[in-house]
Protein backbone atom coordinates (compact mmCIF):
# COMPACT_ATOMS: atom_id res chain seq x y z
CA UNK A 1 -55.72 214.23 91.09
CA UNK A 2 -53.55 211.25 91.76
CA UNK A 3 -55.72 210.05 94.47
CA UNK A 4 -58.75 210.25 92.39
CA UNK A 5 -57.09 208.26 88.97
CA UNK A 6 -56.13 205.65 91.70
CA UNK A 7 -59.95 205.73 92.58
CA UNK A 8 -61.06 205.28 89.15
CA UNK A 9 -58.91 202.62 88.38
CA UNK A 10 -59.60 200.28 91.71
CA UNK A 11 -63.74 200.70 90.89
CA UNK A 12 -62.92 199.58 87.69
CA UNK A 13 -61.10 197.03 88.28
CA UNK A 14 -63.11 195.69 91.06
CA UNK A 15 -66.30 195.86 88.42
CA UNK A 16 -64.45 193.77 85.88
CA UNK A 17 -64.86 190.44 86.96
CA UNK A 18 -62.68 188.83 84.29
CA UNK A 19 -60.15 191.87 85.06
CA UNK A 20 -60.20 190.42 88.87
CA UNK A 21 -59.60 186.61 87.82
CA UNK A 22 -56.89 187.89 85.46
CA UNK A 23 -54.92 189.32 87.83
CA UNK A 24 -55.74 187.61 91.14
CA UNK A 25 -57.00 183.80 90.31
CA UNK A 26 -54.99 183.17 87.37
CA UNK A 27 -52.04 184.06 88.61
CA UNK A 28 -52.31 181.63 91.78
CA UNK A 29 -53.69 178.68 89.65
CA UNK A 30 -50.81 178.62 87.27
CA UNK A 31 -48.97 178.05 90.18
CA UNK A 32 -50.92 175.42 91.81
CA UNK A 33 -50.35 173.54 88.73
CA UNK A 34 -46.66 173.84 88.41
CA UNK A 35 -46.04 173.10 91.43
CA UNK A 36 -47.99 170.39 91.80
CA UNK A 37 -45.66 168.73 88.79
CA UNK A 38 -42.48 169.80 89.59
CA UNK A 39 -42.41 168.92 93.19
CA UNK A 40 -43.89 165.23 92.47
CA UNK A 41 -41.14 165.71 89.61
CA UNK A 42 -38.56 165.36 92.33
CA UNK A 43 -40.48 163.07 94.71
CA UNK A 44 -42.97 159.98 95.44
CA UNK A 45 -45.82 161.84 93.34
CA UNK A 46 -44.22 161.48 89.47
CA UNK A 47 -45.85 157.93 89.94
CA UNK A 48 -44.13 157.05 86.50
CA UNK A 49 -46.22 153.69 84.92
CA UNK A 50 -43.75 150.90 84.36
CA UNK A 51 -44.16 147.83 82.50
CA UNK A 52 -42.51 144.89 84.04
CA UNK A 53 -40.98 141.86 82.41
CA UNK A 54 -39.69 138.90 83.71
CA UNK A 55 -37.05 136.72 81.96
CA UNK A 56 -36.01 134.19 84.43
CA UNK A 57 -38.26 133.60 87.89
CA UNK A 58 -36.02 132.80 91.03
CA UNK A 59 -35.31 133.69 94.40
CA UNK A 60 -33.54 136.82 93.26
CA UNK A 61 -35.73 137.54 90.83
CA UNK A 62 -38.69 137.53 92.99
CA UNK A 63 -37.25 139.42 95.77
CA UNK A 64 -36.38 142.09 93.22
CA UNK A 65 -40.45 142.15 92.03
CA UNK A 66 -41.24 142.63 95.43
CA UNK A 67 -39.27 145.27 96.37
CA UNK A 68 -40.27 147.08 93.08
CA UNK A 69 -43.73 146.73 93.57
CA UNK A 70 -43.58 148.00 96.96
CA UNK A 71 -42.18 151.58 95.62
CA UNK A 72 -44.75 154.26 95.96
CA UNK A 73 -43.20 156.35 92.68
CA UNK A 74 -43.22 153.19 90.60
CA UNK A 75 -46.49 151.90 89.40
CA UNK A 76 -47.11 148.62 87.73
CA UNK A 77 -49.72 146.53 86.28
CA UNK A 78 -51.05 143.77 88.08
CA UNK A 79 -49.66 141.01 85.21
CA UNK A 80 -45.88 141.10 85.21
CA UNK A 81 -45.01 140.39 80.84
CA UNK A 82 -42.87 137.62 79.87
CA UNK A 83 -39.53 138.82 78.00
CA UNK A 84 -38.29 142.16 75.93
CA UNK A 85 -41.42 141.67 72.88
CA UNK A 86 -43.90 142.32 75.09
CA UNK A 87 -42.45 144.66 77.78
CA UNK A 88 -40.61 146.96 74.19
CA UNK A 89 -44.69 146.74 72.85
CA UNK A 90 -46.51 148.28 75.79
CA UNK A 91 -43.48 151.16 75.51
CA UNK A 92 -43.98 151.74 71.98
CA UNK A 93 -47.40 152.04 72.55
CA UNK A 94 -47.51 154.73 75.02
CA UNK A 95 -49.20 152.18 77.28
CA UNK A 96 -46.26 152.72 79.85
CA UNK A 97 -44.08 155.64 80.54
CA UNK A 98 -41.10 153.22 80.74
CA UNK A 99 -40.66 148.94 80.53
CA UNK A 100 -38.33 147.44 83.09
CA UNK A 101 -37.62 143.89 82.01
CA UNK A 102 -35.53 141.47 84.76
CA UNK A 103 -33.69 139.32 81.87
CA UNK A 104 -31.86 136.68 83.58
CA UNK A 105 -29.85 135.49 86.34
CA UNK A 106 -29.20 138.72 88.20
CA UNK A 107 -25.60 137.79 89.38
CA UNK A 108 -24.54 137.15 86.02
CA UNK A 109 -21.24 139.39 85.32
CA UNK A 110 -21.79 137.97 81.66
CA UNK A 111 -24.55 140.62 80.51
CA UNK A 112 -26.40 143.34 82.24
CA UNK A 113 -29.50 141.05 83.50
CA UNK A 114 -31.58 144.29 84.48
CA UNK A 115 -32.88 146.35 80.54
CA UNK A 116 -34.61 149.50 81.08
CA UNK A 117 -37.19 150.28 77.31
CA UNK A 118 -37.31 154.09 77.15
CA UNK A 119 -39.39 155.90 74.69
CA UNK A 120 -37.18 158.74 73.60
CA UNK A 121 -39.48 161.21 73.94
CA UNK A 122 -39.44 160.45 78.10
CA UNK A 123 -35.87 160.12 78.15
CA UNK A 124 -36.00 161.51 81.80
CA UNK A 125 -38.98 158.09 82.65
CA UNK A 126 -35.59 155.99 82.01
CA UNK A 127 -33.42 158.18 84.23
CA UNK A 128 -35.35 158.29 86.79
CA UNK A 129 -36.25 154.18 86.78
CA UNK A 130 -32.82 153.49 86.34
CA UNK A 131 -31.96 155.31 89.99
CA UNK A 132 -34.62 154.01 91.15
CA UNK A 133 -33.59 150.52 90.40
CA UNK A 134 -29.77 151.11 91.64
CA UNK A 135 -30.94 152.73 95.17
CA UNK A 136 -33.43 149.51 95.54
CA UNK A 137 -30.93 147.13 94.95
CA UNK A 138 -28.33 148.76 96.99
CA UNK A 139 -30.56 148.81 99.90
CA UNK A 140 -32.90 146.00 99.86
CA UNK A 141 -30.80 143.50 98.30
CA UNK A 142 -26.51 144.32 99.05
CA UNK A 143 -26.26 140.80 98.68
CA UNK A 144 -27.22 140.52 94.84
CA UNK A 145 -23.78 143.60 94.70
CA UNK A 146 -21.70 141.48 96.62
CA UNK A 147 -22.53 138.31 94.58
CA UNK A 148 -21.96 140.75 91.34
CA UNK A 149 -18.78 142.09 92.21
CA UNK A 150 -16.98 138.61 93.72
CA UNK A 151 -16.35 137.05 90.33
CA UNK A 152 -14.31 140.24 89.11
CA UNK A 153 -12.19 140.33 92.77
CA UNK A 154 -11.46 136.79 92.53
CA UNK A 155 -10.28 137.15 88.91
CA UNK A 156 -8.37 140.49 89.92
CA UNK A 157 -6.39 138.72 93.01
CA UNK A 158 -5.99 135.34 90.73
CA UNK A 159 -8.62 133.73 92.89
CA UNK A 160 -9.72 132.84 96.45
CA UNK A 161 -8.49 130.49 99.54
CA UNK A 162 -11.38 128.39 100.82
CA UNK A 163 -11.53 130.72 104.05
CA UNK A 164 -11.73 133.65 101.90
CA UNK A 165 -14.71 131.79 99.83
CA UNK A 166 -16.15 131.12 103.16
CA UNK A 167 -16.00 134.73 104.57
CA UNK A 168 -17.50 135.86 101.36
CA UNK A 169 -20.31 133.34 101.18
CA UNK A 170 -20.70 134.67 105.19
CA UNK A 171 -21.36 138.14 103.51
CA UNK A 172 -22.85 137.61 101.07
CA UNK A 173 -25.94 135.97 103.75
CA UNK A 174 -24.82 138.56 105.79
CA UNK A 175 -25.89 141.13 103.53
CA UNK A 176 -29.32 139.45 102.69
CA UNK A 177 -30.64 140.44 105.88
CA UNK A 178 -29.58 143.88 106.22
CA UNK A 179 -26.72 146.15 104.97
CA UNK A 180 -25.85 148.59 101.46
CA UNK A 181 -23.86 147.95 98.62
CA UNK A 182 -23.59 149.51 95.22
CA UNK A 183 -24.74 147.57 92.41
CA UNK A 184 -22.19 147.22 89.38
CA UNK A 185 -22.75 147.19 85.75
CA UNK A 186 -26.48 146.02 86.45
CA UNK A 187 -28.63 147.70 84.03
CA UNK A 188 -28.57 148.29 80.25
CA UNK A 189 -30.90 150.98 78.76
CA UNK A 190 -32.40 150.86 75.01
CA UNK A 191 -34.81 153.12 73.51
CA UNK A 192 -37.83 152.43 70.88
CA UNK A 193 -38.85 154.29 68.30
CA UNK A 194 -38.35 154.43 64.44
CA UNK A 195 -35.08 154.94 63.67
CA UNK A 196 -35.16 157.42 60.66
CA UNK A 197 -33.51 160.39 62.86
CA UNK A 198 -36.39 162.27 64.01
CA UNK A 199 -36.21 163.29 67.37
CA UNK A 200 -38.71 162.30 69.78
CA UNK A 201 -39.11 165.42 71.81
CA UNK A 202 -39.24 167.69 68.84
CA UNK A 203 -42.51 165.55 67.40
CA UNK A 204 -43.99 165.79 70.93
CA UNK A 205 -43.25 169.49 71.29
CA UNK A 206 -44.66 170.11 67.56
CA UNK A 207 -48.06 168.39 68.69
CA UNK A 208 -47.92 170.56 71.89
CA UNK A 209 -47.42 173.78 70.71
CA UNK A 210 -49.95 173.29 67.46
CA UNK A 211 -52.76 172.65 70.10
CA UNK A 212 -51.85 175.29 72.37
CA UNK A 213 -51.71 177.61 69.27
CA UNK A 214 -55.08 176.29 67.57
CA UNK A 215 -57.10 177.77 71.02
CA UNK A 216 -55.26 180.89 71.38
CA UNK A 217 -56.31 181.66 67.61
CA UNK A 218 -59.25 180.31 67.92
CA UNK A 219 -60.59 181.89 70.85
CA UNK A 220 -59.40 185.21 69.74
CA UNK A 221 -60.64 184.86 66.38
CA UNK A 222 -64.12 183.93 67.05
CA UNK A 223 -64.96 187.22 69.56
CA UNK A 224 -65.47 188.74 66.36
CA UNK A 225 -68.98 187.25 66.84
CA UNK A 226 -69.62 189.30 69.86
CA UNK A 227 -68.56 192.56 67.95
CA UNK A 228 -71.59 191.31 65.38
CA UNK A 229 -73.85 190.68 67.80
CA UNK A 230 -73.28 194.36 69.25
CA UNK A 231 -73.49 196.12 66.16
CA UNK A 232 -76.50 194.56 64.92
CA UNK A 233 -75.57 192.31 61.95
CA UNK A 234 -76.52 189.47 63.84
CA UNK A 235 -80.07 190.60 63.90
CA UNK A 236 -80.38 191.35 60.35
CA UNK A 237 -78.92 188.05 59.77
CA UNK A 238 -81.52 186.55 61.99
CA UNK A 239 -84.72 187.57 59.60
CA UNK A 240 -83.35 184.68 57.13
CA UNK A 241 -84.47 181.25 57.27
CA UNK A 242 -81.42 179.97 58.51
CA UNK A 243 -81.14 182.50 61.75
CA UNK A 244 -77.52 182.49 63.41
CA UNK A 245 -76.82 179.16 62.66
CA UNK A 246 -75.47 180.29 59.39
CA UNK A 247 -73.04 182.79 60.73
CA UNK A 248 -71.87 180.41 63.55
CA UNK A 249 -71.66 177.41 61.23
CA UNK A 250 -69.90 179.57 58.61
CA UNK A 251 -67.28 180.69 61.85
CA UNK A 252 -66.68 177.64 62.55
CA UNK A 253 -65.76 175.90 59.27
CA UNK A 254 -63.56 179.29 58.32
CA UNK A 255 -61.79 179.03 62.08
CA UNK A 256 -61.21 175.41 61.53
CA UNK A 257 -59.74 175.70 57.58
CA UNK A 258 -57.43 178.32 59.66
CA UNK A 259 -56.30 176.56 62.04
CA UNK A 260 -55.43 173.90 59.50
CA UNK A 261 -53.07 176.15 57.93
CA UNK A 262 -51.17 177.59 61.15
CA UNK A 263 -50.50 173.29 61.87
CA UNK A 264 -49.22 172.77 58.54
CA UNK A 265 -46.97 175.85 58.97
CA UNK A 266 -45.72 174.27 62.20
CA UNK A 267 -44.86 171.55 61.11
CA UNK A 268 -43.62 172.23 57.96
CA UNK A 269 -40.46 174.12 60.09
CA UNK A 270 -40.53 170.91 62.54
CA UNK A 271 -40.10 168.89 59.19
CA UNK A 272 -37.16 171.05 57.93
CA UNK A 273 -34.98 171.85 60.85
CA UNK A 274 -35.80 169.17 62.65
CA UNK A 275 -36.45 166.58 60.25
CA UNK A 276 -40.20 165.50 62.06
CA UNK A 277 -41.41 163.26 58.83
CA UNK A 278 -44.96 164.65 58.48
CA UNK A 279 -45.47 163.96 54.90
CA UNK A 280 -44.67 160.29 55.90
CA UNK A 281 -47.85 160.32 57.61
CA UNK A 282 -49.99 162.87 55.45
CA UNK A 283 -53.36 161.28 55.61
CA UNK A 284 -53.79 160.61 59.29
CA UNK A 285 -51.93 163.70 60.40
CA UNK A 286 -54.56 165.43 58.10
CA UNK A 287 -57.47 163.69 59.89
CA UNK A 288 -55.76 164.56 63.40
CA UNK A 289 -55.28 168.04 62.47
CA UNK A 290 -58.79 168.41 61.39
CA UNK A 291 -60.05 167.14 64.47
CA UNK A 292 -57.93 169.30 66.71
CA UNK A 293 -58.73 172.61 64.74
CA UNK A 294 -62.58 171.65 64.68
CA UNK A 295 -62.59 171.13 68.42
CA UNK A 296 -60.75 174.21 68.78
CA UNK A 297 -62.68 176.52 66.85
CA UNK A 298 -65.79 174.88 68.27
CA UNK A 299 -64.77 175.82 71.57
CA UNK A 300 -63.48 179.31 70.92
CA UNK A 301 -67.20 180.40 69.65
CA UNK A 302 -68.62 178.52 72.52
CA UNK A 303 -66.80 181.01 74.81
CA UNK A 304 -67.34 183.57 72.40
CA UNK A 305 -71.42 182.91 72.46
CA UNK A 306 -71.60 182.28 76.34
CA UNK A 307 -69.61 186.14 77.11
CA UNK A 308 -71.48 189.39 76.99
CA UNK A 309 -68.15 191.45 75.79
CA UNK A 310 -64.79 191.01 73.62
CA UNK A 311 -62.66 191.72 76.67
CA UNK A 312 -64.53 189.21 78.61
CA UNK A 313 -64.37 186.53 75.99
CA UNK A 314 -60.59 187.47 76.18
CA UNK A 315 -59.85 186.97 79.93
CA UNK A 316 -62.07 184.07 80.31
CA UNK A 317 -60.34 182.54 76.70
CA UNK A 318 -56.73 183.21 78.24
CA UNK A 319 -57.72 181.80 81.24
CA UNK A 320 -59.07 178.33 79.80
CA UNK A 321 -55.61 177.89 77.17
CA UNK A 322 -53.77 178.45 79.98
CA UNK A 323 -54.94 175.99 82.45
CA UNK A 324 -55.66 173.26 79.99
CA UNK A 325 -52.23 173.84 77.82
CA UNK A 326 -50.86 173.34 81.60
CA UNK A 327 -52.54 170.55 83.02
CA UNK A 328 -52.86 169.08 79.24
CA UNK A 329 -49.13 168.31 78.76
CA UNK A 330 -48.59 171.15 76.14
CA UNK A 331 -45.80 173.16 78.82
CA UNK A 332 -44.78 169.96 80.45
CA UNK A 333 -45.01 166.59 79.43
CA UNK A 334 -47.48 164.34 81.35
CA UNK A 335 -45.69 161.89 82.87
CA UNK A 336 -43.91 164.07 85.05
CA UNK A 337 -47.00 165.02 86.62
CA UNK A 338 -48.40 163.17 90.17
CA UNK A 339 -51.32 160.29 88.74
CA UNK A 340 -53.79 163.07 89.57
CA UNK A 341 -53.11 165.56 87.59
CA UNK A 342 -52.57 163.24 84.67
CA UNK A 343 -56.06 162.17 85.09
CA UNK A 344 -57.37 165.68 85.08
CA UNK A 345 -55.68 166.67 81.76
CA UNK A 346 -57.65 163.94 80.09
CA UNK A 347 -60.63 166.87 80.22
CA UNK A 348 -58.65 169.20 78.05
CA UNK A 349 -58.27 168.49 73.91
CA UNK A 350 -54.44 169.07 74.40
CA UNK A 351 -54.00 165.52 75.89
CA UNK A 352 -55.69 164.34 73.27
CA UNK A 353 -54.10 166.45 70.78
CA UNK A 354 -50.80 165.53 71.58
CA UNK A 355 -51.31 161.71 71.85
CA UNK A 356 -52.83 161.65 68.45
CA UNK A 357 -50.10 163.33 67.36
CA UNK A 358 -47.70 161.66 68.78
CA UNK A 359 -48.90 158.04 67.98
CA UNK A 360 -49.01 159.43 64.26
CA UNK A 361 -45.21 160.87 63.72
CA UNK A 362 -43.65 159.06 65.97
CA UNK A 363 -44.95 155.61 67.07
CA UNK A 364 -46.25 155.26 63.44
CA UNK A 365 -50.16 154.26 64.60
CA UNK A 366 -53.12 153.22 62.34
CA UNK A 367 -56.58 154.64 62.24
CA UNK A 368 -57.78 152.20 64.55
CA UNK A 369 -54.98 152.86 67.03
CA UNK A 370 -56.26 156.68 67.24
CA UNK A 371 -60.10 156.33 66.95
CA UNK A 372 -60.45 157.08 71.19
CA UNK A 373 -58.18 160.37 70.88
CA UNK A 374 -59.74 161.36 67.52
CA UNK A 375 -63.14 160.25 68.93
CA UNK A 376 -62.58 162.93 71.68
CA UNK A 377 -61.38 165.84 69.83
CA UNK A 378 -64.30 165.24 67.86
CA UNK A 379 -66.77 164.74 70.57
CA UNK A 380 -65.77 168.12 72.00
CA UNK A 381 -66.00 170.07 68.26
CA UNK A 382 -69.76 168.91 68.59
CA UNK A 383 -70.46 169.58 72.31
CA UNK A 384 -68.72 173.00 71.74
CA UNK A 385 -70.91 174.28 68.18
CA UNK A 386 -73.97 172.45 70.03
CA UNK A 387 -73.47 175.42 73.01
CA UNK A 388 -72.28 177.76 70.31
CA UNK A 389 -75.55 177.30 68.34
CA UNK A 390 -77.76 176.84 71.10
CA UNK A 391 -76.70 180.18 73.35
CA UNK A 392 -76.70 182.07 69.95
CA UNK A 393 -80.30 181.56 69.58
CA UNK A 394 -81.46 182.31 72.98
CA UNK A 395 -79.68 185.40 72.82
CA UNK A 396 -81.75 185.92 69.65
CA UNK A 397 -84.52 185.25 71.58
CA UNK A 398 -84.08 188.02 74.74
């Protein structure tokens, strides 16, 4: 008897293809994905985008550039920015992970000459530059430590003899051609933002979770459709003028007002634990949160029209969220990811989601600043009620 419920149980399983992927692709894939992030997370692959600034050009200066440009986790932009302004702007922006600008004489024990820009929400982009920066220095250019650290000696031991000057001027050429030394008090790090209080991650995490959220209850919402379409009402429907279009139409709009109201709720707790400042920005986190719930619901009844059951439409619905909250920066932030996978999640609505979020609460964007990740979300809402429409009416059709 034991034998024969195993029996049962395999051929059914082995006839449910969305059973199968469940359990035996999904599982895999979800792990491709991690780690793909986490180990370029702790190697070459994170690939974090840096703007550079230059303060000062000299011989230091330029060796510096070189050797930065040369890392394979760094990448930079082919024009290297003049000063702070312009370096602090492309952070702000979200145009770079993380600035590095080189401010001034780099053996100057005055002021740190070397000022890492971190967006607080990618607190880790500034960790990881600054270490970067320190292990270059201390073994491409020991010289520029040496040259650092002589002023404070010579002040400590009241000064050096003219042999001593000479031995260290020796060194110091000694070291420009080969050796390691540890760079001192070389780097300052300042973050941008608005400074109101609001954290950073928290309004990142807020626009994560809300798009992650707005699929799962989308999808599952809209296989309701299939239950209509089995039991008939979809046919009787159908003898109108207006055919399915009015049901799936109808759907959507209701699926979209929801989703509306699970975002608010969101962020209504984000706003008062965490202090996110969402009524700040009411009318183009309104317009953002329309957008996302539209393309959402659009593309929960486009899975919803395309499956033949509910527990299809299920698998394959978990499936999608999954891999596109993953690769889409809603589990772990994009920049941590190799340049790959970053390009990839530009094909899911989280990216976009969570840009258009962020740019709203946090980096304080107009309209015109979010038309290409509104744009998107958008563009998807239509491509996803154009299959949802279209595949209802062939199935009319059969």
């Amino acid at each position: 008897m034991i034998l024969a419920m195993l029996r049962v149980m395999l051929l059914s399983l082995i006839r449910d293809r969305g059973a199968l992927a469940m359990a035996f692709v999904l599982p895999p894939t979800i792990f491709l994905i991690f780690a793909a992030i986490f180990s370029g997370a702790s190697g070459d692959a994170t690939r974090l985008q840096v703007a550079l600034g230059i303060g000062q050009e000299n011989q230091l200066t330029q060796r510096l550039q070189t050797v930065l440009r040369a890392e394979p986790s760094l990448r930079f932009g082919s024009e290297t920015l003049r000063g702070d302004t312009a370096v602090i702007a492309e952070v702000a922006s979200g145009r770079a992970d993380v600035g590095l600008v080189v401010r001034g004489d780099l053996a100057d024990t005055a002021r740190s000459p070397v000022l890492i820009v971190v967006d607080p929400g990618k607190v880790l982009a500034g960790a990881i530059l600054s270490g970067q920066v320190q292990r270059l220095i201390a073994l491409e250019l020991p010289d520029l430590s040496l040259a650092r650290i002589a002023p404070m000696m010579e002040a400590v031991v009241g000064g050096f003899t003219p042999e001593q000057q000479a031995r260290m001027a020796a060194t110091t050429g000694q070291l420009a051609d080969g050796g390691t030394q540890q760079a001192a008090g070389l780097i300052e790090t300042v973050s941008v933002g608005p400074a109101d209080g609001s954290d950073a991650s928290v309004t990142y995490y807020a626009g994560a979770v809300a798009i992650m959220f707005l699929l799962f209850s989308a999808m599952q919402s809209a296989a309701v459709l299939i239950e209509e379409r089995h039991s008939g009402i979809l046919d009787r429907i159908a003898v109108g003028p207006a055919g399915t279009d009015v049901v799936v139409t109808g759907k959507w709009l209701f699926l979209t007002v929801q989703g509306m109201v699970q975002v608010a709720l969101i962020f209504a707790v984000a706003g008062l634990v965490y202090g996110v400042r969402t009524m700040d920005h009411l009318g183009l986190w309104a317009v953002t949160t329309l957008a996302a719930a539209a393309a959402a619901a659009a593309l929960g009844l486009a899975v919803a029209a395309i499956c033949t059951s509910k527990q299809q439409a299920q698998t394959i619905s978990t499936f999608v969220v999954l891999v596109c909250s993953a690769i889409g920066g809603s589990m772990v932030p994009r920049f941590m990811m190799p340049p790959w996978l970053q390009d990839l999640g530009w094909y899911t609505p989280n990216a976009w989601a969570i840009e258009a979020y962020h740019g709203v609460l946090w980096r304080g964007e107009a309209i015109a600043d979010l038309l290409p990740e509104i744009g998107w979300l958008l563009a998807t809402a239509l491509a996803g009620i154009i299959v949802a429409l279209g595949v209802s009416r062939f199935r009319l059709r059969m």
